[in-house]
PDB file of N, CA and C in Angstrom:
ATOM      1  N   UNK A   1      40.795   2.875   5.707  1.00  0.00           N
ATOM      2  CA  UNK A   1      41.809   2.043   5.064  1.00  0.00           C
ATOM      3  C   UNK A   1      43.111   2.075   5.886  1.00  0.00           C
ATOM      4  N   UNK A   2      43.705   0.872   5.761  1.00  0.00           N
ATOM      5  CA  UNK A   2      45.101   0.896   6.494  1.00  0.00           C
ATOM      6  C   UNK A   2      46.012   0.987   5.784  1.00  0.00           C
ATOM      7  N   UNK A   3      47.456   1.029   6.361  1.00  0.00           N
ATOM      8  CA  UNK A   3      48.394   1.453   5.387  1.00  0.00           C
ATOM      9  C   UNK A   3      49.575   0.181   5.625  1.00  0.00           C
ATOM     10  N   UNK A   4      49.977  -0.845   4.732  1.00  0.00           N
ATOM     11  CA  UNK A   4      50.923  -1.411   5.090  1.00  0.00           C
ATOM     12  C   UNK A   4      52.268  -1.467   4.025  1.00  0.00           C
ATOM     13  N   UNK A   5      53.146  -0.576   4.610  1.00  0.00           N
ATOM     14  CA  UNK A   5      54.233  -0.568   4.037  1.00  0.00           C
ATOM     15  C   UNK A   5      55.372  -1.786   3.898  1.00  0.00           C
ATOM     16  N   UNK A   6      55.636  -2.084   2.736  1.00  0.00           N
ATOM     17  CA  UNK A   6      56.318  -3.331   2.852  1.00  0.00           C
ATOM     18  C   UNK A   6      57.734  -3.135   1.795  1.00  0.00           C
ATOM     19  N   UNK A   7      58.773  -2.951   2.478  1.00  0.00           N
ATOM     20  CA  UNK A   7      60.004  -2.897   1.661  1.00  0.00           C
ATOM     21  C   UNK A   7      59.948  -1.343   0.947  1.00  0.00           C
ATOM     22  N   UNK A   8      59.416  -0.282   1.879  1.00  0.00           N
ATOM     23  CA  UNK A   8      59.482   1.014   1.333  1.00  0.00           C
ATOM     24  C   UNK A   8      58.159   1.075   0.332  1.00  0.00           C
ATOM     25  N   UNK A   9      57.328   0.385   0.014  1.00  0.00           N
ATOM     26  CA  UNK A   9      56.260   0.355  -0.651  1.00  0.00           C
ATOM     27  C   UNK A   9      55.108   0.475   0.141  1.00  0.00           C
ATOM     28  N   UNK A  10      54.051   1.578  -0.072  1.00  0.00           N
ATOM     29  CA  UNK A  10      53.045   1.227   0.373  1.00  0.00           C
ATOM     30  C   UNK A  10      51.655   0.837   0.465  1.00  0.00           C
ATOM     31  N   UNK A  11      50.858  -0.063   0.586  1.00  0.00           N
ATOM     32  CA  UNK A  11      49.757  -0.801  -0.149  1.00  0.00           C
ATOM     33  C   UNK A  11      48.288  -0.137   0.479  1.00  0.00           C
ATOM     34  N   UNK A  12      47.258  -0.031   0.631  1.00  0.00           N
ATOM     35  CA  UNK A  12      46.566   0.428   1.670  1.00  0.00           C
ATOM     36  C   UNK A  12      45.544  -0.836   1.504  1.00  0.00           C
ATOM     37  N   UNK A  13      44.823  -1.320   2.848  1.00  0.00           N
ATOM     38  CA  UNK A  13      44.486  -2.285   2.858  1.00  0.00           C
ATOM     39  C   UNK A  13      42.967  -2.041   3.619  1.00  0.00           C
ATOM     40  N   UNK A  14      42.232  -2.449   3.651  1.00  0.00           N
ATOM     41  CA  UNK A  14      40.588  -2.661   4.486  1.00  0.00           C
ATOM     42  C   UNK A  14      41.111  -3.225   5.841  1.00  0.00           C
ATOM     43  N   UNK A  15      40.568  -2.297   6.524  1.00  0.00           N
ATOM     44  CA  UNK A  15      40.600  -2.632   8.057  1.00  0.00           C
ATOM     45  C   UNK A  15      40.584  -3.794   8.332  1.00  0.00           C
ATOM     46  N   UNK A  16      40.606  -4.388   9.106  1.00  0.00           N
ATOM     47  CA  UNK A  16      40.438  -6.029   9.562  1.00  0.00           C
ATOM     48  C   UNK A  16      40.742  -6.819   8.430  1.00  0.00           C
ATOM     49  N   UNK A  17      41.216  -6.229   7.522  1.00  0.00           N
ATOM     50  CA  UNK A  17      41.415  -7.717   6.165  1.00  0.00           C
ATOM     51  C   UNK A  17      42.825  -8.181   6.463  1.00  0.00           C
ATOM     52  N   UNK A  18      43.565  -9.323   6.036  1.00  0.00           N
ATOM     53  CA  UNK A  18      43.956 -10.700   5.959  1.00  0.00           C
ATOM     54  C   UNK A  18      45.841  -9.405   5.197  1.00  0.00           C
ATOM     55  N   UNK A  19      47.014  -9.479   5.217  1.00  0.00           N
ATOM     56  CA  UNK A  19      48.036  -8.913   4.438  1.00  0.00           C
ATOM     57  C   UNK A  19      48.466 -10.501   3.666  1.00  0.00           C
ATOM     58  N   UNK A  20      47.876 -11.443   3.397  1.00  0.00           N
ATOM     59  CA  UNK A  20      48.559 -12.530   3.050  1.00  0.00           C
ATOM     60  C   UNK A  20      48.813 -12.094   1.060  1.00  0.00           C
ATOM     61  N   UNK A  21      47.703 -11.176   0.837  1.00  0.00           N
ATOM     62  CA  UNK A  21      48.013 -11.264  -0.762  1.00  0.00           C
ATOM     63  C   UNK A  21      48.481 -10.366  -1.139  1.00  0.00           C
ATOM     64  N   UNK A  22      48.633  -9.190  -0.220  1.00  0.00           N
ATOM     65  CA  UNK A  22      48.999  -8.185  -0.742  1.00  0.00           C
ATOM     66  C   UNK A  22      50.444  -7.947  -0.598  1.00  0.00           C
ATOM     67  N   UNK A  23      50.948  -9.299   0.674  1.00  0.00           N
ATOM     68  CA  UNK A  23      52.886  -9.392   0.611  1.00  0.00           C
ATOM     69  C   UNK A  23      53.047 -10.031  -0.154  1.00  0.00           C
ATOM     70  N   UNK A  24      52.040 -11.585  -0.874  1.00  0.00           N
ATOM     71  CA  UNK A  24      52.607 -12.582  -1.526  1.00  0.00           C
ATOM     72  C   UNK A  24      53.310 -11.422  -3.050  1.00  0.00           C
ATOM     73  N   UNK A  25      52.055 -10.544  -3.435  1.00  0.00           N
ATOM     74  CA  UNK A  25      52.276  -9.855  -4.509  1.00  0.00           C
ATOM     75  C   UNK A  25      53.318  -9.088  -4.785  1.00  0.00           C
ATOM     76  N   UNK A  26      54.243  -8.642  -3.231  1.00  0.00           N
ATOM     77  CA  UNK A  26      55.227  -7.747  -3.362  1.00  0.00           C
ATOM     78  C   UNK A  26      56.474  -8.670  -3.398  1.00  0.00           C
ATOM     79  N   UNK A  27      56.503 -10.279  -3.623  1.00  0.00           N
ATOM     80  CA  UNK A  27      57.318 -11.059  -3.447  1.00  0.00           C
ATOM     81  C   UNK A  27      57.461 -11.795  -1.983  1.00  0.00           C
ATOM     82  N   UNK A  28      56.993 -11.502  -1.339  1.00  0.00           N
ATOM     83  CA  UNK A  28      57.031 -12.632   0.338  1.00  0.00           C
ATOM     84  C   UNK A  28      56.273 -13.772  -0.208  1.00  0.00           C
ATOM     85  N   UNK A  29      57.059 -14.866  -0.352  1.00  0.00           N
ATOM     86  CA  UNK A  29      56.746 -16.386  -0.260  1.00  0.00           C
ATOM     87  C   UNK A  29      55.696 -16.831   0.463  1.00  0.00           C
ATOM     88  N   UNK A  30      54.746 -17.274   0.287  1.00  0.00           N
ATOM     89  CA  UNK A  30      53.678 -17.887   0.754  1.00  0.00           C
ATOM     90  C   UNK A  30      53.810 -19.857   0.361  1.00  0.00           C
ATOM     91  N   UNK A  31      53.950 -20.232   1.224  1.00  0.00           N
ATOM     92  CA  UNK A  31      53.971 -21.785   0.854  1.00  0.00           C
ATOM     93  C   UNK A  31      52.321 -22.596   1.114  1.00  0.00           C
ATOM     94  N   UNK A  32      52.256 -22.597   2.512  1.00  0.00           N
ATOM     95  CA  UNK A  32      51.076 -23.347   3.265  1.00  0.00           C
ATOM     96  C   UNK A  32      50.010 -22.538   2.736  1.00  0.00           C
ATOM     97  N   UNK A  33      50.034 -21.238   3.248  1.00  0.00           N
ATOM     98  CA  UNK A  33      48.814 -20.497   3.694  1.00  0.00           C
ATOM     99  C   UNK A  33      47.893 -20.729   4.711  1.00  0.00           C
ATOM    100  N   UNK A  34      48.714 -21.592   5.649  1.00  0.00           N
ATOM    101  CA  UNK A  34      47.445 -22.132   6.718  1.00  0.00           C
ATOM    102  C   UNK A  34      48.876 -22.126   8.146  1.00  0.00           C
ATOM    103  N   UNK A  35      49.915 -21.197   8.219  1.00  0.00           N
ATOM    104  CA  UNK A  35      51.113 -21.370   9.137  1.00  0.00           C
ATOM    105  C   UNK A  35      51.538 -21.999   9.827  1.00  0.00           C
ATOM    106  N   UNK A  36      51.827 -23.500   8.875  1.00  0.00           N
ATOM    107  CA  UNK A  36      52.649 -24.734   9.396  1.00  0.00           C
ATOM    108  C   UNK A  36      54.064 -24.497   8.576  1.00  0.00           C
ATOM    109  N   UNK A  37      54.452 -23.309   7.614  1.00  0.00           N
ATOM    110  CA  UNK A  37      55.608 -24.037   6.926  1.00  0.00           C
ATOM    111  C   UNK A  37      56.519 -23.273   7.629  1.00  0.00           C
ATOM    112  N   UNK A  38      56.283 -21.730   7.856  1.00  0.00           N
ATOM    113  CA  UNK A  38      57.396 -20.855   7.953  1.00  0.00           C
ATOM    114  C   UNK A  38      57.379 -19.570   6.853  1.00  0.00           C
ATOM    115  N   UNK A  39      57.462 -20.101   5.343  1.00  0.00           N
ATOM    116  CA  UNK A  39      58.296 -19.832   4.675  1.00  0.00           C
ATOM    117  C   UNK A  39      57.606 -17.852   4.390  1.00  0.00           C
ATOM    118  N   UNK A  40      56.712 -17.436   4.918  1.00  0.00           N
ATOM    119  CA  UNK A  40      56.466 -16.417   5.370  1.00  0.00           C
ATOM    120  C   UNK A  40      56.878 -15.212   6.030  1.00  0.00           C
ATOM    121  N   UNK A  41      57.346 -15.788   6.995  1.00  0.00           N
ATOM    122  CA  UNK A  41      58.409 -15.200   8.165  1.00  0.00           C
ATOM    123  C   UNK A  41      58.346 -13.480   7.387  1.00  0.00           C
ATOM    124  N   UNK A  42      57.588 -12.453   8.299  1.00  0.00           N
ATOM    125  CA  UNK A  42      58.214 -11.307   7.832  1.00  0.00           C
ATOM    126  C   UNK A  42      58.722 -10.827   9.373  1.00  0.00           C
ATOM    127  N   UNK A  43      58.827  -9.326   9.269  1.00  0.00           N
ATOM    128  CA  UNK A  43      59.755  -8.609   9.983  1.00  0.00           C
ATOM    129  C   UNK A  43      58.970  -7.149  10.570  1.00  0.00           C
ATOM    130  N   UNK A  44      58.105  -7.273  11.275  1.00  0.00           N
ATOM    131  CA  UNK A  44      57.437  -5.855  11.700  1.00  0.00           C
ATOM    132  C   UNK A  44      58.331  -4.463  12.109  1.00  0.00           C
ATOM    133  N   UNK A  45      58.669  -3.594  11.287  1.00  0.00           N
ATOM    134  CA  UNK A  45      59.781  -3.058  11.883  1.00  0.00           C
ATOM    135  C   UNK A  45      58.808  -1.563  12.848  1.00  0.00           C
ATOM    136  N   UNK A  46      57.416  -1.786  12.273  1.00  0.00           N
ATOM    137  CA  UNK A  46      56.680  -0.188  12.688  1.00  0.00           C
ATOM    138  C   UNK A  46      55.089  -0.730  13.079  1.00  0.00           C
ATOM    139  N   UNK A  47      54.146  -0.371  14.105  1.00  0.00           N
ATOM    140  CA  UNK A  47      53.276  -0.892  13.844  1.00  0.00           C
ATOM    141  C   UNK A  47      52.633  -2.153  14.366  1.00  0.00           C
ATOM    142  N   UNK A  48      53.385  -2.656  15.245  1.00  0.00           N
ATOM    143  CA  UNK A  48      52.924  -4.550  15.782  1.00  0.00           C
ATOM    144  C   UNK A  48      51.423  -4.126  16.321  1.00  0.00           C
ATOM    145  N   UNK A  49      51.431  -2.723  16.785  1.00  0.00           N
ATOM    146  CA  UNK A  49      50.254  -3.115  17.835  1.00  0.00           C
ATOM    147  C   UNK A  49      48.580  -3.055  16.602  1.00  0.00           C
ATOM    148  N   UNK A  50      48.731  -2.356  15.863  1.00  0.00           N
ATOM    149  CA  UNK A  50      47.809  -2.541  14.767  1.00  0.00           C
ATOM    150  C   UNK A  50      47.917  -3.761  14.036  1.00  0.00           C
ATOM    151  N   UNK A  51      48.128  -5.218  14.176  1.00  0.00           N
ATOM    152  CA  UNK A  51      48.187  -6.076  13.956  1.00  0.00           C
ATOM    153  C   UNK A  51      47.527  -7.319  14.628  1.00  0.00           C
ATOM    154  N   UNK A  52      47.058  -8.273  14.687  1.00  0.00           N
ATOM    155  CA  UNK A  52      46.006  -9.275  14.988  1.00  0.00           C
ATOM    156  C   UNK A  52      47.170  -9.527  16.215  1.00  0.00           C
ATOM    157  N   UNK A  53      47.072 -10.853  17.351  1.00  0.00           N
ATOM    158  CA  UNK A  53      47.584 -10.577  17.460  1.00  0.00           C
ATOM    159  C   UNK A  53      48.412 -12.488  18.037  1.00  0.00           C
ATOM    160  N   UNK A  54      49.106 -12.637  18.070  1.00  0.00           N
ATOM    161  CA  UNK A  54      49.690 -13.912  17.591  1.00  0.00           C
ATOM    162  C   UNK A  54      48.812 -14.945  17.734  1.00  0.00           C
ATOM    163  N   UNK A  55      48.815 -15.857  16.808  1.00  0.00           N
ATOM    164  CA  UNK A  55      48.030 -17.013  16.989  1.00  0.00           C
ATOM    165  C   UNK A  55      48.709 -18.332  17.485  1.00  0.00           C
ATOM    166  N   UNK A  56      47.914 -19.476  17.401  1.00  0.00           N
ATOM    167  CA  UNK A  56      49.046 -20.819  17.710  1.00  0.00           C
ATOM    168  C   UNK A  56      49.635 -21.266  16.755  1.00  0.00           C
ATOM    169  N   UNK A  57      49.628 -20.748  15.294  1.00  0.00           N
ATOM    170  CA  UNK A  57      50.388 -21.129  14.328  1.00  0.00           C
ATOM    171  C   UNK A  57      51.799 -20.563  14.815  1.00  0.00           C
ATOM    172  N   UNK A  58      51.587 -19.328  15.365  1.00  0.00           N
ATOM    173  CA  UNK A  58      53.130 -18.221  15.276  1.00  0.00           C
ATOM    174  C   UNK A  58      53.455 -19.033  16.247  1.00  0.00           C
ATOM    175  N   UNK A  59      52.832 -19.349  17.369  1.00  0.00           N
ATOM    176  CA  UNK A  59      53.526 -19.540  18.394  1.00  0.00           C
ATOM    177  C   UNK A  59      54.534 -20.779  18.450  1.00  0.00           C
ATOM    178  N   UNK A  60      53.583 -22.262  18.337  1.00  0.00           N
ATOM    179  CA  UNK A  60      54.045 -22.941  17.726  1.00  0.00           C
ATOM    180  C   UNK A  60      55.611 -22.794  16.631  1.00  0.00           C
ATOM    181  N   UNK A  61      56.121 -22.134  15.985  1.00  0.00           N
ATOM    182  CA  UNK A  61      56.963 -21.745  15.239  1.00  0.00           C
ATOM    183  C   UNK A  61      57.566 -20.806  15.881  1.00  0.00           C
ATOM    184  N   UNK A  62      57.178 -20.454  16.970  1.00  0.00           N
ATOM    185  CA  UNK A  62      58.721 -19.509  18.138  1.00  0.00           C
ATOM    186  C   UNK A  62      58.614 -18.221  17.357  1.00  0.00           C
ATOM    187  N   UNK A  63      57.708 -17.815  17.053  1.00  0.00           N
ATOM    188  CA  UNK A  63      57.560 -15.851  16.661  1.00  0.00           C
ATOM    189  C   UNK A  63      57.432 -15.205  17.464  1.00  0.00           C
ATOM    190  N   UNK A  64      58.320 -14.249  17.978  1.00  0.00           N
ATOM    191  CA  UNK A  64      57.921 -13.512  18.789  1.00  0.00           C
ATOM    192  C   UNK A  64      58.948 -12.594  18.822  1.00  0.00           C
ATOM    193  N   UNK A  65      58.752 -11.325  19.152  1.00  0.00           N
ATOM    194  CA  UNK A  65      59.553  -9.986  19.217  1.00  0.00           C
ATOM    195  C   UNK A  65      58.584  -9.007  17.785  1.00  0.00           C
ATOM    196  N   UNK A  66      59.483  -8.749  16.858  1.00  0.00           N
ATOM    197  CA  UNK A  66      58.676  -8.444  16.009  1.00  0.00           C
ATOM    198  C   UNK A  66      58.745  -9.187  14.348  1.00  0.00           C
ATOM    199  N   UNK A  67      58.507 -10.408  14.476  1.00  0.00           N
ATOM    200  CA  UNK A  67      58.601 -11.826  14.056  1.00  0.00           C
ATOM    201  C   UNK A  67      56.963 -11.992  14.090  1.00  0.00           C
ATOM    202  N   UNK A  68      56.407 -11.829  12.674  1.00  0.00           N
ATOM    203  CA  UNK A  68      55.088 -12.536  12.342  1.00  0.00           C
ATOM    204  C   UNK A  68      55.274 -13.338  11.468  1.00  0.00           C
ATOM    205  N   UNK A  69      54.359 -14.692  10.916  1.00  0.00           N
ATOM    206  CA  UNK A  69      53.797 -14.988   9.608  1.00  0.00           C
ATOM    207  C   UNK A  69      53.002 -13.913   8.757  1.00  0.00           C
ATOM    208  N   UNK A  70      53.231 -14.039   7.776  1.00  0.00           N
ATOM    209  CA  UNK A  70      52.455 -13.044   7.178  1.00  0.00           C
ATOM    210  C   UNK A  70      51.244 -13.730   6.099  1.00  0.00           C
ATOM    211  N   UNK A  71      50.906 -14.647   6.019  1.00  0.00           N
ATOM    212  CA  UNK A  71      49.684 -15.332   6.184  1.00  0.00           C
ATOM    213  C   UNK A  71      48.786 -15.658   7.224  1.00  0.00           C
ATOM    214  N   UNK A  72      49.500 -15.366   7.913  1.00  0.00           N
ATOM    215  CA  UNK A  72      48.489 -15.349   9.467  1.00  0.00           C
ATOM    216  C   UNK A  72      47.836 -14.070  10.430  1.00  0.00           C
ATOM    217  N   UNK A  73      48.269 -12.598   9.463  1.00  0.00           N
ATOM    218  CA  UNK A  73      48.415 -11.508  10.243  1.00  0.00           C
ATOM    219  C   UNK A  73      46.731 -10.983   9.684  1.00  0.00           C
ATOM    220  N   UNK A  74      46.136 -10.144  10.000  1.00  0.00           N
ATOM    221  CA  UNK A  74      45.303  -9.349  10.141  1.00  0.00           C
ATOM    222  C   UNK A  74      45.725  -7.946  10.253  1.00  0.00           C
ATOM    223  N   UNK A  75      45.612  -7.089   9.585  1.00  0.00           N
ATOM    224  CA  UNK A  75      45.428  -5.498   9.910  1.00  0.00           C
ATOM    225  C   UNK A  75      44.141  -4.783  10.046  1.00  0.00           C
ATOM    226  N   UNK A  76      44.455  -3.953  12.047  1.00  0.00           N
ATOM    227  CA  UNK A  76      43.455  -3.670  12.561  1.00  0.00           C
ATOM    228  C   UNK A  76      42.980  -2.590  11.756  1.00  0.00           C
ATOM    229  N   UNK A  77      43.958  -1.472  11.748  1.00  0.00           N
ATOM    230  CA  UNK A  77      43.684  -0.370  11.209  1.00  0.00           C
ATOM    231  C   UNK A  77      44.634   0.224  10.862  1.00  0.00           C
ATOM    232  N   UNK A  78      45.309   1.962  10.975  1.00  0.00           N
ATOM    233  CA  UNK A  78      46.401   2.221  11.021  1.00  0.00           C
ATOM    234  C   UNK A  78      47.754   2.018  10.181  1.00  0.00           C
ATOM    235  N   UNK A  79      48.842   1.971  10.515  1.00  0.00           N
ATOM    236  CA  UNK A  79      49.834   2.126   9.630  1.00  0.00           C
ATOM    237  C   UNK A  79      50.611   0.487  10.145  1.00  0.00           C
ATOM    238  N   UNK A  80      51.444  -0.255   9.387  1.00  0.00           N
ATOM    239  CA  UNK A  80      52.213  -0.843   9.577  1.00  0.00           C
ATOM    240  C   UNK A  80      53.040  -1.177   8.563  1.00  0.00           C
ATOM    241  N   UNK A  81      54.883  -1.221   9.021  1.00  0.00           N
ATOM    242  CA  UNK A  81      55.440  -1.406   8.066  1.00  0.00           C
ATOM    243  C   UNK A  81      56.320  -2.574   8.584  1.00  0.00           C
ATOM    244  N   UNK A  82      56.716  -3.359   7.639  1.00  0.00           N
ATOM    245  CA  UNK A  82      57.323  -4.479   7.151  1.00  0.00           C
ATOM    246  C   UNK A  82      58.156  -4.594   6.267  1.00  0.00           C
ATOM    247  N   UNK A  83      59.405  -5.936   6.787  1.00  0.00           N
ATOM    248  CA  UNK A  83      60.581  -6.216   5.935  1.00  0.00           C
ATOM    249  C   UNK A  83      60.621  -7.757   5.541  1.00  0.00           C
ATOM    250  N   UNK A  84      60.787  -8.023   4.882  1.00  0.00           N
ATOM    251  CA  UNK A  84      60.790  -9.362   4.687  1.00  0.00           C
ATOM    252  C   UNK A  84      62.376 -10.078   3.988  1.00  0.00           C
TER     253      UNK A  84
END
């Protein structure tokens, strides 16, 4: 199981599974679900490299540093934490 901390909270998640429901639930906005809107936008502050790893949705939308969608992310394994 992975660990993704989000706003000091932490959720534990199945390897390779999807963080789109488990931020929508902690309050991160989900609009599209398919990363054309944005309104996602989180904040990797721990952790990028245990994370999928950008797609052409992010790119497209200029993400980069530690700037994901969070409908678009995957967790490999490991720990990652997030701000939104």
């Amino acid at each position: 199981m992975a660990q993704l901390w989000i706003n000091e909270t932490e959720v534990e998640i199945e390897d390779g599974s999807k963080i789109v429901d488990a931020i929508e639930e902690a309050g991160v906005p989900i609009g599209c679900s398919n990363g054309v809107c944005g309104t996602c936008e989180i904040q990797v502050t721990e952790g990028m490299e245990n994370l999928s790893e950008l797609n052409d949705e992010e790119k497209d939308l200029g993400m980069e540093g530690n700037k994901r969608l969070g409908c678009q992310c995957d967790i490999k394994s490991g720990t990652v934490k997030i701000t939104f």
